[in-house]
N, C-alpha and C. Protein backbone atom coordinates (compact mmCIF):
# COMPACT_ATOMS: atom_id res chain seq x y z
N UNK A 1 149.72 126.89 125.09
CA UNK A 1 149.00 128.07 124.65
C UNK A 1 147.99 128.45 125.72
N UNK A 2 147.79 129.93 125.95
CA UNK A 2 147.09 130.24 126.97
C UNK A 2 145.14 130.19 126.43
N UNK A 3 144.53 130.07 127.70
CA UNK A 3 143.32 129.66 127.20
C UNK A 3 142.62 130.80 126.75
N UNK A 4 143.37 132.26 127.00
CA UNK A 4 142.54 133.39 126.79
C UNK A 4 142.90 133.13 124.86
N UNK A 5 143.64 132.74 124.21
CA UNK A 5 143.89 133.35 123.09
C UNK A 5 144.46 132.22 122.23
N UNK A 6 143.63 132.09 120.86
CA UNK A 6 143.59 131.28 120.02
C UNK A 6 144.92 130.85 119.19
N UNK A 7 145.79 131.35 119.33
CA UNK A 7 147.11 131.64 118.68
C UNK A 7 148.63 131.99 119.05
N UNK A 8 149.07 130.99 118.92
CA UNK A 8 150.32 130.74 119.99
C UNK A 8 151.44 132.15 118.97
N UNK A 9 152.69 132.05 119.98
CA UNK A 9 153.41 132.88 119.02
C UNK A 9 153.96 132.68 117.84
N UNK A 10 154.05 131.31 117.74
CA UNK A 10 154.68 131.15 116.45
C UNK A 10 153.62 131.20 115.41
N UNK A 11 152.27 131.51 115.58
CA UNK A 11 151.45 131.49 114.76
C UNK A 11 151.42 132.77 113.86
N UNK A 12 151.93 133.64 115.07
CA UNK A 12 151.45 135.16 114.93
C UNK A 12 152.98 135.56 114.02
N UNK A 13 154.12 135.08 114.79
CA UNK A 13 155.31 135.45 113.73
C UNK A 13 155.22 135.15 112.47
N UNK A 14 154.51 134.00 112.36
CA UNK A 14 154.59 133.45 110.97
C UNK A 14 153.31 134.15 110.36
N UNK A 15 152.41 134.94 110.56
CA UNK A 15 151.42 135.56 109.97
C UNK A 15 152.09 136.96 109.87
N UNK A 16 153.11 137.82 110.76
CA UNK A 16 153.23 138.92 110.61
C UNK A 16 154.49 138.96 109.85
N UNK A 17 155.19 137.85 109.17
CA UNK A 17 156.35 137.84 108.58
C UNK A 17 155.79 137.80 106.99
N UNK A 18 154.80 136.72 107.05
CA UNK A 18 154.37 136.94 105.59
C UNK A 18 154.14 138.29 105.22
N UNK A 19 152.73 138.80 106.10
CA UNK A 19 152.68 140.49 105.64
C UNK A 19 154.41 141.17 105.75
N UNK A 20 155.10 141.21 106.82
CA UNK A 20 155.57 141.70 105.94
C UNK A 20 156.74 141.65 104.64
N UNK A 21 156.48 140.47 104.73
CA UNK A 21 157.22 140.57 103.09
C UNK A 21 156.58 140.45 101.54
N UNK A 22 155.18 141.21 102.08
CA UNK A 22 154.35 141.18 100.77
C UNK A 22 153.27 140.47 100.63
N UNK A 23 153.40 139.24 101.57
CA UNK A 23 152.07 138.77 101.14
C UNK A 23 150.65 139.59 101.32
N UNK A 24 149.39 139.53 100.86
CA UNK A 24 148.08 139.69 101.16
C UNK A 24 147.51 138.85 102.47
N UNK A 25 146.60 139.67 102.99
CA UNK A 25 146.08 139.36 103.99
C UNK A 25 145.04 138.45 103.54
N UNK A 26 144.52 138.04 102.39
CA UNK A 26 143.52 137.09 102.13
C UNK A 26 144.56 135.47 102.16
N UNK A 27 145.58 136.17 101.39
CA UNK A 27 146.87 134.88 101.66
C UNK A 27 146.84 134.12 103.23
N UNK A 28 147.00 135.18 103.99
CA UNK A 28 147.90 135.26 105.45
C UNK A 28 146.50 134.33 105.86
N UNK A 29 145.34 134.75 105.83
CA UNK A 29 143.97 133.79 106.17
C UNK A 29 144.25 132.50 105.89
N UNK A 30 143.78 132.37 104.46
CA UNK A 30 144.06 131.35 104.20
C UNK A 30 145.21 130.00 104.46
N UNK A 31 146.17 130.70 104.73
CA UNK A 31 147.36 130.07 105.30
C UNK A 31 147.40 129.85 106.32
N UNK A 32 147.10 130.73 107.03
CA UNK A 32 147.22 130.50 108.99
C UNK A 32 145.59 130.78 109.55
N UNK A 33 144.76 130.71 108.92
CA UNK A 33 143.42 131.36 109.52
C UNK A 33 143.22 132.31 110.57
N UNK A 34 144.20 133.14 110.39
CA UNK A 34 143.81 134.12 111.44
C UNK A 34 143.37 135.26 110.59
N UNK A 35 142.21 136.06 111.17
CA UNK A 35 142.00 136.70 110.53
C UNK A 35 142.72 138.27 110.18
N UNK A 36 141.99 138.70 108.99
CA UNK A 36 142.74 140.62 109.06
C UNK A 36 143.10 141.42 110.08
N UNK A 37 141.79 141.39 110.69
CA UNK A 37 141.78 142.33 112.05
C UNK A 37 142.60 141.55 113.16
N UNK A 38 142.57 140.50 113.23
CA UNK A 38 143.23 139.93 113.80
C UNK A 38 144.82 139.78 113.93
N UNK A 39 145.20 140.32 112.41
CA UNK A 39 146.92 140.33 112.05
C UNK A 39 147.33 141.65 111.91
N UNK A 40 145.97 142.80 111.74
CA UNK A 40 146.19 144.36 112.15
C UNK A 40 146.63 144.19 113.33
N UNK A 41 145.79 143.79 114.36
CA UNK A 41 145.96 143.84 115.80
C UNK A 41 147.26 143.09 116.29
N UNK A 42 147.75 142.28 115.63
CA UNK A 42 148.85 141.37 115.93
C UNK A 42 150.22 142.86 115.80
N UNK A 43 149.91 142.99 114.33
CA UNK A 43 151.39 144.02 113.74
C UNK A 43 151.21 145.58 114.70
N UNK A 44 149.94 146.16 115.22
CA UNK A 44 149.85 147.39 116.24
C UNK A 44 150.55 147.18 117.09
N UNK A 45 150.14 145.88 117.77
CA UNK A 45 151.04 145.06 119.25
C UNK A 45 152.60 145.31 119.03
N UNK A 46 152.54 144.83 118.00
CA UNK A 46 154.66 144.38 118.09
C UNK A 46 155.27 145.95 117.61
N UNK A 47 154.28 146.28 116.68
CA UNK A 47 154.85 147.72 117.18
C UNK A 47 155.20 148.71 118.26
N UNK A 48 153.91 148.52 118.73
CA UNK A 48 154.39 148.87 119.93
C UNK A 48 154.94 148.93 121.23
N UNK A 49 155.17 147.59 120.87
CA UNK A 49 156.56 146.87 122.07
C UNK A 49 157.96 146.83 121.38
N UNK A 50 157.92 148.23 119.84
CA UNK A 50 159.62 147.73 119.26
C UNK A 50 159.21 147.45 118.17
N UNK A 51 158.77 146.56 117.87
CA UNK A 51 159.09 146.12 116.18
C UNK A 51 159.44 146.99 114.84
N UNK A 52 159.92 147.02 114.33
CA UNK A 52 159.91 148.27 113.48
C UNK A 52 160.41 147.33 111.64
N UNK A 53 159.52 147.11 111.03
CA UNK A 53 159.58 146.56 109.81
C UNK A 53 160.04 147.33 108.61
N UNK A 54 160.64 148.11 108.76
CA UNK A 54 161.25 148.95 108.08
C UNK A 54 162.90 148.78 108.38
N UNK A 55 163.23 148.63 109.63
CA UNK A 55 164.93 148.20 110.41
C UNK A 55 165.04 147.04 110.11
N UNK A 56 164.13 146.12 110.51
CA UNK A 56 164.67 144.82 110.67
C UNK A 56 163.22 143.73 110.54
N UNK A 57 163.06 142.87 109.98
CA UNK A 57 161.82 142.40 109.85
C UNK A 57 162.22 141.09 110.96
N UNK A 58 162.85 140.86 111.47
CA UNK A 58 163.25 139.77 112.57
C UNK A 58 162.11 139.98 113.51
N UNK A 59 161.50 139.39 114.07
CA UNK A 59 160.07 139.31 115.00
C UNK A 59 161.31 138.32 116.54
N UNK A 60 160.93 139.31 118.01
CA UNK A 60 161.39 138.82 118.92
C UNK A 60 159.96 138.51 119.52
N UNK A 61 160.18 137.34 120.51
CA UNK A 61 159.24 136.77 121.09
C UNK A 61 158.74 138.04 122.40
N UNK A 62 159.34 139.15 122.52
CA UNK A 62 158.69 140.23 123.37
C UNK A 62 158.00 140.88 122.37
N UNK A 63 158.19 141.09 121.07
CA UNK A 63 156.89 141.74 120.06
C UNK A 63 155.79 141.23 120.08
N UNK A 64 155.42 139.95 120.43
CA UNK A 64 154.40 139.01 119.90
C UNK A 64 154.05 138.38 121.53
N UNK A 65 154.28 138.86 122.48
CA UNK A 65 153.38 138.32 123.73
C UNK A 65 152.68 138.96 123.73
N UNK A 66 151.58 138.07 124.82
CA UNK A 66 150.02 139.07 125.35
C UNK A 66 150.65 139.93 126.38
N UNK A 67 150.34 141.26 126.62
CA UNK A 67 150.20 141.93 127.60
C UNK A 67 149.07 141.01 129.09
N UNK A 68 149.89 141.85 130.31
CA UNK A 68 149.28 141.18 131.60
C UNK A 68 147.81 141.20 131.57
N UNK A 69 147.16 140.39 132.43
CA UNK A 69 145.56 140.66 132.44
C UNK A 69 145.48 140.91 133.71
N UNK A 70 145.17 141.86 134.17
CA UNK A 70 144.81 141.63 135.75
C UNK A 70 143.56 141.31 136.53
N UNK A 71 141.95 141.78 135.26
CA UNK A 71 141.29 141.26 135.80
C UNK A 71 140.85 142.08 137.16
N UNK A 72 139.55 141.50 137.72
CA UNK A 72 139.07 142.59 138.74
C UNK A 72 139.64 142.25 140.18
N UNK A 73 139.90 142.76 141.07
CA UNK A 73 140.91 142.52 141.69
C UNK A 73 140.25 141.69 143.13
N UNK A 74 140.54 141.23 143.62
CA UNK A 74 139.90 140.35 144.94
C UNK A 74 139.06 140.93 145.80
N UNK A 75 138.34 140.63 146.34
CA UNK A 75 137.16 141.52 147.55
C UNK A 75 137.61 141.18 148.74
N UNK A 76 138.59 139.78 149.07
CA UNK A 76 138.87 139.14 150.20
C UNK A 76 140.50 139.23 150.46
N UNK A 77 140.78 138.97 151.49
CA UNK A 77 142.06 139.06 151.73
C UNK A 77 142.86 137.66 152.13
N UNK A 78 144.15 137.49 151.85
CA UNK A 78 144.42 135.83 152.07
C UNK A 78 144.14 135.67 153.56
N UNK A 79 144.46 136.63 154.53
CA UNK A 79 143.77 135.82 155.89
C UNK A 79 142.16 135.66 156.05
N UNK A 80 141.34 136.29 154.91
CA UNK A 80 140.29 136.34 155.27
C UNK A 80 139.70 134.49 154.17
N UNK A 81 140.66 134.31 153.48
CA UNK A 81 140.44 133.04 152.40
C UNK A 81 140.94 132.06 153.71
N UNK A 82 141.92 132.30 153.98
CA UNK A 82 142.33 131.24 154.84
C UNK A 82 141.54 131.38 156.47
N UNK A 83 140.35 132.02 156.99
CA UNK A 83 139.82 131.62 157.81
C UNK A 83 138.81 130.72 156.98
N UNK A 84 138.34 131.42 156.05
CA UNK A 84 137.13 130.13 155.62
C UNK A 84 137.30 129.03 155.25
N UNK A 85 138.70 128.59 154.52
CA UNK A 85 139.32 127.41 154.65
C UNK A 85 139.35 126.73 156.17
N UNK A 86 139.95 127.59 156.88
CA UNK A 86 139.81 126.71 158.48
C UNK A 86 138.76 126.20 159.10
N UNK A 87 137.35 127.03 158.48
CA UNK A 87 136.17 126.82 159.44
C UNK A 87 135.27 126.06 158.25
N UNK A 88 135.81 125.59 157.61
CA UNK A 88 135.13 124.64 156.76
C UNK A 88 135.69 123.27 157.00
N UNK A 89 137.03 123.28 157.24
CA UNK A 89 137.54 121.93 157.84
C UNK A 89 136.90 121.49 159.33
């Protein structure tokens, strides 16, 4: 499991399968502790990579990944990492 995020995928399939086959979200807590907003935000995601719970309630492991992080992007360049590596040796 990645360190950005509390909840592997099988956590999240198994929270967005209960909703949708009826269960309550006080259920889905209690059962998997993830929270509401947390299983809103789960079922927005897989929607919008596909999921469609109305076709098919089958959850693919591309519904339920994290999107990339990229994060702020480098100030340095690898020859400029690898001189300061050299002149530190």
């Amino acid at each position: 499991m990645s360190s950005q995020n509390r909840y592997d995928i099988a956590q999240r399939a198994q929270a967005l399968t209960l909703l949708v086959i009826g269960a309550t979200y006080d259920y889905i807590t209690t059962q998997t502790s993830i929270s509401k907003r947390q299983i809103q935000y789960y079922l927005a995601t897989a929607k919008s990579q596909g999921f469609d719970p109305t076709v098919s309630i089958i959850l693919k492991e591309e519904y339920l990944k994290d999107g990339i992080r990229t994060g702020r992007p480098k100030k340095t360049s690898l020859e400029q990492e690898e001189a300061i590596i050299t002149s530190i040796k």
